[in-house]
C-alpha atoms as a PDB file:
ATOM      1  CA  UNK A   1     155.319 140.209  54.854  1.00  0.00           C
ATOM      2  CA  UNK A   2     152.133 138.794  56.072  1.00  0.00           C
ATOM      3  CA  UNK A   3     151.976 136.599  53.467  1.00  0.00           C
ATOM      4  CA  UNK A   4     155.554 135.072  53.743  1.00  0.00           C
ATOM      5  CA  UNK A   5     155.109 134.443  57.146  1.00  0.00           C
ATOM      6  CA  UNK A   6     151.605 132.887  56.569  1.00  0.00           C
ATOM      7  CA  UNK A   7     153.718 130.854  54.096  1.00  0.00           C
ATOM      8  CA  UNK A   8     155.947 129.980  56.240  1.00  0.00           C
ATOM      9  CA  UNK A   9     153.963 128.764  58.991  1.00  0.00           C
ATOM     10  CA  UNK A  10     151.956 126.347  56.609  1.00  0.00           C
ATOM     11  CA  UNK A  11     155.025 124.925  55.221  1.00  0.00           C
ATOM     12  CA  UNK A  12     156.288 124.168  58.702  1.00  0.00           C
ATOM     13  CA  UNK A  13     152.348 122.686  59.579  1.00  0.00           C
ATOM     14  CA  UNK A  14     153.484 119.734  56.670  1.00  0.00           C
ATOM     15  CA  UNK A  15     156.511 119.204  58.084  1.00  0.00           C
ATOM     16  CA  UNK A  16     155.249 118.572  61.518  1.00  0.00           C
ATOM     17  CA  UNK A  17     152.555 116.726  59.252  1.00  0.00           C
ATOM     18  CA  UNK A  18     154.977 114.381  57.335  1.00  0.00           C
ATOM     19  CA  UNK A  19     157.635 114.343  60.548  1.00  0.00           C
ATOM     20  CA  UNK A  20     154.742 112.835  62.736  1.00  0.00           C
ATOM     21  CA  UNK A  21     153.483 110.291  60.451  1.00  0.00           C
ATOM     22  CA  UNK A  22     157.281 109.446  59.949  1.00  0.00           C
ATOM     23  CA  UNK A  23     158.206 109.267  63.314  1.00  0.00           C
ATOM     24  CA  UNK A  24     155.416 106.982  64.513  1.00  0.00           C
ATOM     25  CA  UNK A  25     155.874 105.169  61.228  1.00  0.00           C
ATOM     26  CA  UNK A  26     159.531 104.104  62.538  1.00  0.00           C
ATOM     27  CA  UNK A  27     158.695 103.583  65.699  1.00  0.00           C
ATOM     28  CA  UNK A  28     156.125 100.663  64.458  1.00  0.00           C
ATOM     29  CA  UNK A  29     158.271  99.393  61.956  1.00  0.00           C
ATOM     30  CA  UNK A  30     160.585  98.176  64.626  1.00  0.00           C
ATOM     31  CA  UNK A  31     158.312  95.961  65.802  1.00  0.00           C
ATOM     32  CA  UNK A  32     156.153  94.976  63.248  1.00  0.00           C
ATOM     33  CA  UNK A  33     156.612  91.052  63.889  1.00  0.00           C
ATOM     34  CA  UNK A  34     155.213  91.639  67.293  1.00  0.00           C
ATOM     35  CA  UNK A  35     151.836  93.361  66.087  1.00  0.00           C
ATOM     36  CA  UNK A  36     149.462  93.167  63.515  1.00  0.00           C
ATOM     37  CA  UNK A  37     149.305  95.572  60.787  1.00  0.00           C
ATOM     38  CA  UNK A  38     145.856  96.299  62.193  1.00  0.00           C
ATOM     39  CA  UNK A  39     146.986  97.714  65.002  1.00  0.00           C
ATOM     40  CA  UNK A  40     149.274  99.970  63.084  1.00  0.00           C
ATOM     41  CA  UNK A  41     146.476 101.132  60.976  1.00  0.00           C
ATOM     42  CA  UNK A  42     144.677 102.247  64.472  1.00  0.00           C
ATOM     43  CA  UNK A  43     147.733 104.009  65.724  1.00  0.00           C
ATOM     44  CA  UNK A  44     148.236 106.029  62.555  1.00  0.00           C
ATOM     45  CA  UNK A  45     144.399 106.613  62.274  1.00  0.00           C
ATOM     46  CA  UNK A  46     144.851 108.362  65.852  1.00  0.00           C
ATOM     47  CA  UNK A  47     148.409 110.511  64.572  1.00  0.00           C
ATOM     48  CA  UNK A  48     145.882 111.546  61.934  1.00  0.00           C
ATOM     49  CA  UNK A  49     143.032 112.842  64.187  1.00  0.00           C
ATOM     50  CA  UNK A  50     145.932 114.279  66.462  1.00  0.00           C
ATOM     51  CA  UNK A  51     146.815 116.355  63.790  1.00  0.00           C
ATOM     52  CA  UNK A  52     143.692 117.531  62.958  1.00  0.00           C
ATOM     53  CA  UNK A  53     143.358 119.225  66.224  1.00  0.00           C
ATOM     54  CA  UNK A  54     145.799 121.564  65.771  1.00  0.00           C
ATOM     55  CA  UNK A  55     146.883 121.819  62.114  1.00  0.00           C
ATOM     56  CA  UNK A  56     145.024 123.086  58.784  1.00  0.00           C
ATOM     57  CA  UNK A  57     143.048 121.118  56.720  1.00  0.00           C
ATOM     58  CA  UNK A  58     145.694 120.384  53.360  1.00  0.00           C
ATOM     59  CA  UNK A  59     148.645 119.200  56.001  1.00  0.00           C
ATOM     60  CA  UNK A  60     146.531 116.735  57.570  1.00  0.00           C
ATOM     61  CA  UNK A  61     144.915 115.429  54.406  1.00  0.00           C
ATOM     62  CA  UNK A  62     148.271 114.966  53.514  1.00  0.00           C
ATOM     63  CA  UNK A  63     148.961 113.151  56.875  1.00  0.00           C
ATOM     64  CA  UNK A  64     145.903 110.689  55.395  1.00  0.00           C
ATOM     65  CA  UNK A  65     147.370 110.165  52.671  1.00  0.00           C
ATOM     66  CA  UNK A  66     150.890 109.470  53.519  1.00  0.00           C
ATOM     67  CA  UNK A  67     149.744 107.034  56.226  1.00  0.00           C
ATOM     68  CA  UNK A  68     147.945 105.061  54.125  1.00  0.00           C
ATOM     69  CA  UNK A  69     150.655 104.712  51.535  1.00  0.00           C
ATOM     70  CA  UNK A  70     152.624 104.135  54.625  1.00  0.00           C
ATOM     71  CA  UNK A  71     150.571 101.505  55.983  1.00  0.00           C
ATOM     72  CA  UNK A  72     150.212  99.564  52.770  1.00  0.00           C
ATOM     73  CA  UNK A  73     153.765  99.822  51.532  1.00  0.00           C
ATOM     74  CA  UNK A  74     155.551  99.154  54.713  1.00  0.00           C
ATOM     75  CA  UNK A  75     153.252  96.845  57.358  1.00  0.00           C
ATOM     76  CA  UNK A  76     150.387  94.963  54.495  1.00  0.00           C
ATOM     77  CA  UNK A  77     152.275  91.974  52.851  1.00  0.00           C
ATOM     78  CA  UNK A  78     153.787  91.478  51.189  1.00  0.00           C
ATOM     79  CA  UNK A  79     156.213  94.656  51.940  1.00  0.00           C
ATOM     80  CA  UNK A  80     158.002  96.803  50.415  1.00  0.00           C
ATOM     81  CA  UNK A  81     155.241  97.292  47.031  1.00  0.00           C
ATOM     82  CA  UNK A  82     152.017  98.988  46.489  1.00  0.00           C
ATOM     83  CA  UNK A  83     150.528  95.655  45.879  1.00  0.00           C
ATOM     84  CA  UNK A  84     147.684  93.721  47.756  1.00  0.00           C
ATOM     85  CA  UNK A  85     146.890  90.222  47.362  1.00  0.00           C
ATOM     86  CA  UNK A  86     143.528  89.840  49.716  1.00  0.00           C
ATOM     87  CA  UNK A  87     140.629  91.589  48.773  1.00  0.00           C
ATOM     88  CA  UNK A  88     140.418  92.011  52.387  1.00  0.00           C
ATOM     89  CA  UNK A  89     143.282  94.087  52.926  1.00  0.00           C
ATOM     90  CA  UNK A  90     142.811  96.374  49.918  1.00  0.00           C
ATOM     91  CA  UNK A  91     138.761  97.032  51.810  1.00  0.00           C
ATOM     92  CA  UNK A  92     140.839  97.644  55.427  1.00  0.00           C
ATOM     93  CA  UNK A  93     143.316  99.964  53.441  1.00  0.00           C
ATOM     94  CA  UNK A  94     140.454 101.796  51.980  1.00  0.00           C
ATOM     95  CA  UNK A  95     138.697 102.074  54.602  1.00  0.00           C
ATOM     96  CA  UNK A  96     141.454 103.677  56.607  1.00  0.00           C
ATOM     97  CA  UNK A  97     141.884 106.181  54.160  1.00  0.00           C
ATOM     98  CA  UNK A  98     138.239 107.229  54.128  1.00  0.00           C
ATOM     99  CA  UNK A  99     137.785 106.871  57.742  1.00  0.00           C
ATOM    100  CA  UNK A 100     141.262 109.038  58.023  1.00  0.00           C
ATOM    101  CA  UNK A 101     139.682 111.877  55.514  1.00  0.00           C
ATOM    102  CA  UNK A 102     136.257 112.278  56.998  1.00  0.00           C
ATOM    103  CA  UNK A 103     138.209 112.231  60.565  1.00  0.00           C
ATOM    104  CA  UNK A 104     140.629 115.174  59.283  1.00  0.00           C
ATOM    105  CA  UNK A 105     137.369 117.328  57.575  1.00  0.00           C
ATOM    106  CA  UNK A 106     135.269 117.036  60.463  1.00  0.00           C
ATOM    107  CA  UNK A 107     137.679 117.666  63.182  1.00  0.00           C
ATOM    108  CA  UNK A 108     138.943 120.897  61.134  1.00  0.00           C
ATOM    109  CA  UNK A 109     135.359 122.225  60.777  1.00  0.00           C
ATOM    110  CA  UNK A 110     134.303 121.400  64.320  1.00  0.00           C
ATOM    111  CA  UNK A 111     137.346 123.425  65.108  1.00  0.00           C
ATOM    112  CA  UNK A 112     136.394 126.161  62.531  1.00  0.00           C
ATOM    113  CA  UNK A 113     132.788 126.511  63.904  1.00  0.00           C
ATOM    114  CA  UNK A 114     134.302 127.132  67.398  1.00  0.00           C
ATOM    115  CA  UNK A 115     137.081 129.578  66.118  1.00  0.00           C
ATOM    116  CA  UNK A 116     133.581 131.307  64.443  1.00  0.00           C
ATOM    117  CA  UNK A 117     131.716 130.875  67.796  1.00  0.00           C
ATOM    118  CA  UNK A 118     134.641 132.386  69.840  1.00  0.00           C
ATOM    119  CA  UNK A 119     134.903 135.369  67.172  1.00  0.00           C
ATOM    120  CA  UNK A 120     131.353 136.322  67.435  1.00  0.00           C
ATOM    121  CA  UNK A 121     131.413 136.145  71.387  1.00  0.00           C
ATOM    122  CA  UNK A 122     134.543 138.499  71.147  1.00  0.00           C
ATOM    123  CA  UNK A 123     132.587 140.939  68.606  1.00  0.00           C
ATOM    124  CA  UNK A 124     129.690 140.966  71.023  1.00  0.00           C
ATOM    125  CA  UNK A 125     131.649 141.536  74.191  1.00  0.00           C
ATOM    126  CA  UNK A 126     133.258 144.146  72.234  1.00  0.00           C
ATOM    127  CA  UNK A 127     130.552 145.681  71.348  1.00  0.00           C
ATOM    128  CA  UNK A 128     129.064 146.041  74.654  1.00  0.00           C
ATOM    129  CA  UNK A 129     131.881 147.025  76.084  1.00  0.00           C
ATOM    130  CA  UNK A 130     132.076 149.837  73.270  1.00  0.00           C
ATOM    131  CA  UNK A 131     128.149 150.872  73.989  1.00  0.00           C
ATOM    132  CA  UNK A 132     129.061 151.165  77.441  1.00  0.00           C
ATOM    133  CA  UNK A 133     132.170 153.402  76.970  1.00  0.00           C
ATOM    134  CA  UNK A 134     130.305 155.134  74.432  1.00  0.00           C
ATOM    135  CA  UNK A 135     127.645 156.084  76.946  1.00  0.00           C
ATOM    136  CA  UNK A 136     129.780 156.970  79.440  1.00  0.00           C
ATOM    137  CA  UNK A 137     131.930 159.102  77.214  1.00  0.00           C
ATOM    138  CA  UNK A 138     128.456 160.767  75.706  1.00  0.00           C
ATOM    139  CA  UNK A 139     127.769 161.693  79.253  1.00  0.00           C
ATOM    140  CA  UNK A 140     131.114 163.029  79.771  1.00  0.00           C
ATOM    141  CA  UNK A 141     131.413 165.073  76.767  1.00  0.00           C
ATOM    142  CA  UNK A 142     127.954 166.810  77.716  1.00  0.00           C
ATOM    143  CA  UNK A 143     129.126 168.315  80.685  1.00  0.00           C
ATOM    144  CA  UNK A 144     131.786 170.570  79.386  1.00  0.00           C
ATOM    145  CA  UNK A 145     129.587 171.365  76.554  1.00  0.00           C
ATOM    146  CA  UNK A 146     126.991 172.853  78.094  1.00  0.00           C
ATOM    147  CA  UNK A 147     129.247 174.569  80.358  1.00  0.00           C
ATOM    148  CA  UNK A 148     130.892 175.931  77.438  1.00  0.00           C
ATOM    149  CA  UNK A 149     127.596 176.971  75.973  1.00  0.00           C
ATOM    150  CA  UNK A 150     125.922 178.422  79.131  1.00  0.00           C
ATOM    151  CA  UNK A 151     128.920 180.316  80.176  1.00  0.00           C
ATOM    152  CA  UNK A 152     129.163 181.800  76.374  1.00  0.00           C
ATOM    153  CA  UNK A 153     125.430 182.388  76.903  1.00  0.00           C
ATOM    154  CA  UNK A 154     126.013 184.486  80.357  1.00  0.00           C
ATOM    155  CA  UNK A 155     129.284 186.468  78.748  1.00  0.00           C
ATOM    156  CA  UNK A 156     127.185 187.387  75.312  1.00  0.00           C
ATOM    157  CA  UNK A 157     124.200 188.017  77.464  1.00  0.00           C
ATOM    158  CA  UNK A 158     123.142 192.068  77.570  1.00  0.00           C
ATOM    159  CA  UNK A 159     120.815 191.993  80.023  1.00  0.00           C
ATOM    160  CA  UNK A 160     123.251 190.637  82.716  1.00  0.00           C
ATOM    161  CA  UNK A 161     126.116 192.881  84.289  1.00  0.00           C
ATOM    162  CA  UNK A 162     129.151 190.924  85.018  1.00  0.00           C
ATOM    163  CA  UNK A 163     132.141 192.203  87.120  1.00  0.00           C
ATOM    164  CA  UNK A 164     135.317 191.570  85.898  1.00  0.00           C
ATOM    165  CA  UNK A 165     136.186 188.796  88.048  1.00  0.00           C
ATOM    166  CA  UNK A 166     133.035 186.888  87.626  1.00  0.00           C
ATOM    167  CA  UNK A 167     133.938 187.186  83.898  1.00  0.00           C
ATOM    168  CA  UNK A 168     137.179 186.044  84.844  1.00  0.00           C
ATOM    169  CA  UNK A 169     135.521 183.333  86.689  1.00  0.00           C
ATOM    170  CA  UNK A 170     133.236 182.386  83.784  1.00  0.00           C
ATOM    171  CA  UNK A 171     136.533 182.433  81.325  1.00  0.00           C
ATOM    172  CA  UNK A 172     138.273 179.978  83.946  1.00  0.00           C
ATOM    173  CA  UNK A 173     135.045 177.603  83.802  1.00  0.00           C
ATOM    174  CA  UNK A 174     135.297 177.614  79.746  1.00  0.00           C
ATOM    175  CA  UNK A 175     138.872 176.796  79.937  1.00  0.00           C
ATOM    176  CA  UNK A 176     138.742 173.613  82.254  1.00  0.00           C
ATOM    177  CA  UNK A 177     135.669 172.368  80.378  1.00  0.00           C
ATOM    178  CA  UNK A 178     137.331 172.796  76.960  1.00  0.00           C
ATOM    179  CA  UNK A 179     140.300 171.113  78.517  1.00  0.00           C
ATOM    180  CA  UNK A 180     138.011 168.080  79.493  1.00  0.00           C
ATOM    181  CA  UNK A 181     136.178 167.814  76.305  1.00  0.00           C
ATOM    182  CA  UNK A 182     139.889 167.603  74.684  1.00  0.00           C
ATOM    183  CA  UNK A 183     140.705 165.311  77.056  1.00  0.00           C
ATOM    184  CA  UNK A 184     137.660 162.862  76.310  1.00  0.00           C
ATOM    185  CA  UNK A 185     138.069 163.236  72.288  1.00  0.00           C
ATOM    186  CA  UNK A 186     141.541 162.529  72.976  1.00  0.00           C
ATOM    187  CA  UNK A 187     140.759 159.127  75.402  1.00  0.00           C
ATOM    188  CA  UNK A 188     137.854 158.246  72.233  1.00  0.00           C
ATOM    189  CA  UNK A 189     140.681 158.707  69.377  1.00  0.00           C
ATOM    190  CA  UNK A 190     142.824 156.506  71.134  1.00  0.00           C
ATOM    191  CA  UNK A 191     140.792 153.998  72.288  1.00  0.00           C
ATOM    192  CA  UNK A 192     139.948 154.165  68.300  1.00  0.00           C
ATOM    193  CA  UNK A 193     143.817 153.636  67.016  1.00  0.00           C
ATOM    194  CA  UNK A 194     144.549 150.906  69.458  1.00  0.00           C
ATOM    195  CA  UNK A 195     141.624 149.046  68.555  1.00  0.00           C
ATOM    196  CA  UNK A 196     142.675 149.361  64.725  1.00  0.00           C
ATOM    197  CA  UNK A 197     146.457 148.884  65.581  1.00  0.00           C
ATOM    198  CA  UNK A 198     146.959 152.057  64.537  1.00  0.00           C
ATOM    199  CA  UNK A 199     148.774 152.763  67.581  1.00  0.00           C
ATOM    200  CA  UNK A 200     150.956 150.281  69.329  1.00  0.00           C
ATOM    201  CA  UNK A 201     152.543 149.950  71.891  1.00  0.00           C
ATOM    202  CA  UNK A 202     156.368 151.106  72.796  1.00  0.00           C
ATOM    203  CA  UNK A 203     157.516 149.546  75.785  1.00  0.00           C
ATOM    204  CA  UNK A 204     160.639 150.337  77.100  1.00  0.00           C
ATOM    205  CA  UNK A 205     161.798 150.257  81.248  1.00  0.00           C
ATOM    206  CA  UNK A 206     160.155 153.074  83.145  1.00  0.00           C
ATOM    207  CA  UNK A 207     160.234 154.063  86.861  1.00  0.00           C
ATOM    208  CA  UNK A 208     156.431 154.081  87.660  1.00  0.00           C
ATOM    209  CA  UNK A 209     156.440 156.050  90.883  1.00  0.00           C
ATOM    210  CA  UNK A 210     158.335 158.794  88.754  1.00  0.00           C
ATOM    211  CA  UNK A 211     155.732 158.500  86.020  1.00  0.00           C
ATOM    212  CA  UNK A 212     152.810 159.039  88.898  1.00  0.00           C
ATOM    213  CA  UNK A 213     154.797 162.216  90.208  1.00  0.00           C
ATOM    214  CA  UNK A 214     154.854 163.710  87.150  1.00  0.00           C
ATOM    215  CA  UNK A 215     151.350 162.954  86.655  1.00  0.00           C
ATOM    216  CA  UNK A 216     150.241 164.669  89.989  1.00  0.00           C
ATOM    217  CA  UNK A 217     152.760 167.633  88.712  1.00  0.00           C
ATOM    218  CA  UNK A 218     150.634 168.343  85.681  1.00  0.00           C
ATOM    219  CA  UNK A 219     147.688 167.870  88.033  1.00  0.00           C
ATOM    220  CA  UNK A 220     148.592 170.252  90.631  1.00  0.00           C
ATOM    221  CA  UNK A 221     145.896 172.928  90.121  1.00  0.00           C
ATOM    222  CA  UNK A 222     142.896 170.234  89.553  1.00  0.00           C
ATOM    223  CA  UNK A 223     144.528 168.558  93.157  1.00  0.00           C
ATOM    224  CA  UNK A 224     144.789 171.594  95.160  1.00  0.00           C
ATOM    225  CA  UNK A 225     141.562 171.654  96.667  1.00  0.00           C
ATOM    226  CA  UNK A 226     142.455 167.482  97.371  1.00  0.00           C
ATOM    227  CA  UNK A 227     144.501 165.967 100.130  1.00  0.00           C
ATOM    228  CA  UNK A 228     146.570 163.565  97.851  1.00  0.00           C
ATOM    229  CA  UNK A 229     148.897 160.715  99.100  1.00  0.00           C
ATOM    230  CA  UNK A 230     151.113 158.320  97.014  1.00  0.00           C
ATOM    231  CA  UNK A 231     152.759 155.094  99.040  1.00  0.00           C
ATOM    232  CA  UNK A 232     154.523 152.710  97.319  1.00  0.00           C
ATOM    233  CA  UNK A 233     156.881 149.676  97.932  1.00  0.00           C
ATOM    234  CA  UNK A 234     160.521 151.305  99.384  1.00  0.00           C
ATOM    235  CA  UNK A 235     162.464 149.552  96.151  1.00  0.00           C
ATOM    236  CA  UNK A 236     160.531 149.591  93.136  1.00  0.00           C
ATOM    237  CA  UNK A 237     161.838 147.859  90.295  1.00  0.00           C
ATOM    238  CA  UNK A 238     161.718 149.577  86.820  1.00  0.00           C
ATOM    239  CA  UNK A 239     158.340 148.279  84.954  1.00  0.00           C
ATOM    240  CA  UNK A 240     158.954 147.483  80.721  1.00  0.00           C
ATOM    241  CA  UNK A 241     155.783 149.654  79.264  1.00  0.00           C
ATOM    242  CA  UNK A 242     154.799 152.059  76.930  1.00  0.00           C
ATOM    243  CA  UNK A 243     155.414 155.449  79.259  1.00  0.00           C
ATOM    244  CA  UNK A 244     152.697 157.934  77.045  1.00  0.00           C
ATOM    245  CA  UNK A 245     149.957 155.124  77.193  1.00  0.00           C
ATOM    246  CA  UNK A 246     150.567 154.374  80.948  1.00  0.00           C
ATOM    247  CA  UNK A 247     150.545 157.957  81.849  1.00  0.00           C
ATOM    248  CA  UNK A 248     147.479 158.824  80.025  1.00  0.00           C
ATOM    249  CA  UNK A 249     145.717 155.960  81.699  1.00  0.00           C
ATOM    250  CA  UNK A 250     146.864 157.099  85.414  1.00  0.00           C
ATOM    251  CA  UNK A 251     146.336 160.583  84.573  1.00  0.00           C
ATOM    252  CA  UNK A 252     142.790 159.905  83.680  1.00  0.00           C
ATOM    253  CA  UNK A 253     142.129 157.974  86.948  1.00  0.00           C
ATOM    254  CA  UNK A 254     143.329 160.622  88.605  1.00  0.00           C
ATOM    255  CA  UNK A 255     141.669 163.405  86.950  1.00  0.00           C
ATOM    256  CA  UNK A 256     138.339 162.261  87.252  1.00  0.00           C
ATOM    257  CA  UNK A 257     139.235 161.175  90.506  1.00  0.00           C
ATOM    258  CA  UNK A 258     139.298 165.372  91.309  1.00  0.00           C
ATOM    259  CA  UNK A 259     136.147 165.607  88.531  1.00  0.00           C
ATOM    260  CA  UNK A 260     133.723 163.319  91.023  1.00  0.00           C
ATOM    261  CA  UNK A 261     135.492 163.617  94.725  1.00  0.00           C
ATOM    262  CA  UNK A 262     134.168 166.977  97.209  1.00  0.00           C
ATOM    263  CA  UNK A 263     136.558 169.132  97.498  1.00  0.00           C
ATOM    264  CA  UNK A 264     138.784 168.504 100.808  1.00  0.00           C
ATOM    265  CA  UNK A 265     138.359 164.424 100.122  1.00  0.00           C
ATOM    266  CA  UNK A 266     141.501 162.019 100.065  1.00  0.00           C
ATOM    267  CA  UNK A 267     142.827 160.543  97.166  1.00  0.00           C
ATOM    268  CA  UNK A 268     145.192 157.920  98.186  1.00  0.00           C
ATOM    269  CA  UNK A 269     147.549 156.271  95.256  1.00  0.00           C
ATOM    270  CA  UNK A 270     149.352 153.258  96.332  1.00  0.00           C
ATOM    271  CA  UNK A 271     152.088 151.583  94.132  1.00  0.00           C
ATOM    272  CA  UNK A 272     152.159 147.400  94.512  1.00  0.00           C
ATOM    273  CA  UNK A 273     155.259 145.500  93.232  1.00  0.00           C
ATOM    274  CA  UNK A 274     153.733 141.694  93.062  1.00  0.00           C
ATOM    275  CA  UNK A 275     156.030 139.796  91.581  1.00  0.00           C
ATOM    276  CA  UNK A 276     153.401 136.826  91.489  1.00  0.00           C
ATOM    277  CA  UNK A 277     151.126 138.855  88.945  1.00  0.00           C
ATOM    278  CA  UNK A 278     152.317 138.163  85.192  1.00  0.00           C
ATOM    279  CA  UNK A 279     153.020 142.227  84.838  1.00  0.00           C
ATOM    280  CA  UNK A 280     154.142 142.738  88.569  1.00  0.00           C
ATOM    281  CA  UNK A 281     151.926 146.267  89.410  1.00  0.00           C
END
């Protein structure tokens, strides 16, 4: 499929190719008594260089070529033949061509180099950006860990005499820290798939304030110790996303939110419809 539609897209580069040429072709033709063929030359040498900007390299040596076959059939007398009678206009014609090649190569590897140089930025702000998440993550996975491992350590220790609710308590401790470390694994994994494409996205129309709400349902025992408030605009339109990638997002703001806020704090949520902003939230 990728292939076909690669296909595809370079057959429709030469007809934009040959349709350009063709187009400014005409255009000169009807008034070729008032200029000289010169001048046509020039304005087909710029089509060319036009060309190279955006297309690949075959459709715009093809350009070259067509325009000079173009230019010496149609505007270099006498017309209508591939013959030249002045040695000077066979040199001009020549030198269009060659002028029009080394144009069309250049251009297309000074655009190259920049795709290259734009590609390696992207790789290195990506790879910050994946050091830095990968630091942060290495700090968050630490904490459950070890309070996996020292509350293990207290519960399998013999020397220590634990009532049954500080067991309890210890058993509670396990469980949200296990729950966290699952939840980090989980965030790593799919930050993994989406940057493969393994995962993409489903978008479909969702009510966002309903999405929060059930958000701060699943919540509700991390929130309790946390005065929590959700405004929002009074009609909310419906938002197209993908609902299970959305909610994971606001349900780790929020979570962490309770992780690193004392317990009593505030944590406001406020809903913006702007319907200046590309995605509207």
């Amino acid at each position: 499929m990728k292939q076909f539609l690669k296909h595809t897209k370079k057959q429709n580069q030469y007809l934009v190719s040959l349709f350009s040429v063709g187009l400014v072709s005409i255009l000169c033709l009807l008034i070729r008594d008032l200029v000289d063929y010169k001048v046509v030359g020039y304005v087909l040498l710029v089509v060319v260089s036009l060309l190279a900007i955006f297309l690949e390299i075959l459709p715009v040596l093809l350009a070259a070529i067509i325009s000079a076959l173009t230019l010496d059939f149609f505007f270099i007398k006498p017309y209508y033949n591939f013959h030249i009678d002045k040695a000077e206009d066979a040199l001009l014609l020549l030198m269009f061509f060659v002028i029009a090649l080394i144009n069309a190569v250049l251009t297309y590897k000074i655009r190259k180099a920049e795709q290259i140089v734009q590609v390696k930025e992207a790789r290195i702000s990506t790879m910050k950006l994946y050091n830095t998440l990968l630091d942060s993550l290495s700090h968050e996975l630490r904490t459950p860990i070890a309070t996996i491992i020292g509350s293990v350590g207290t519960l399998q220790g013999k020397s220590v005499n634990l009532s049954e609710a500080n067991k309890a308590g210890l058993l509670s401790e396990m469980e949200k820290a296990a729950l966290r470390l699952n939840n980090q694994v989980e965030n790593l994994l799919n930050m993994s798939r989406l940057e493969s494409g393994y995962i993409q996205p489903k978008t479909d129309w969702c009510d966002i304030r309903e999405l929060v709400y059930n958000v701060l349902s699943n919540l509700n025992e991390n929130l309790q110790q946390h005065k929590v408030s959700v405004k929002s605009n009074d009609y909310l339109p419906l938002f197209k996303l993908d609902y299970g990638l959305t909610e994971h997002i606001i349900y780790n703001l929020i979570y962490n939110a309770s992780l690193y806020t004392p317990k009593g704090a505030a944590i406001a949520i406020e809903i913006k419809f702007n319907p200046d902003v590309p995605d509207g939230i």
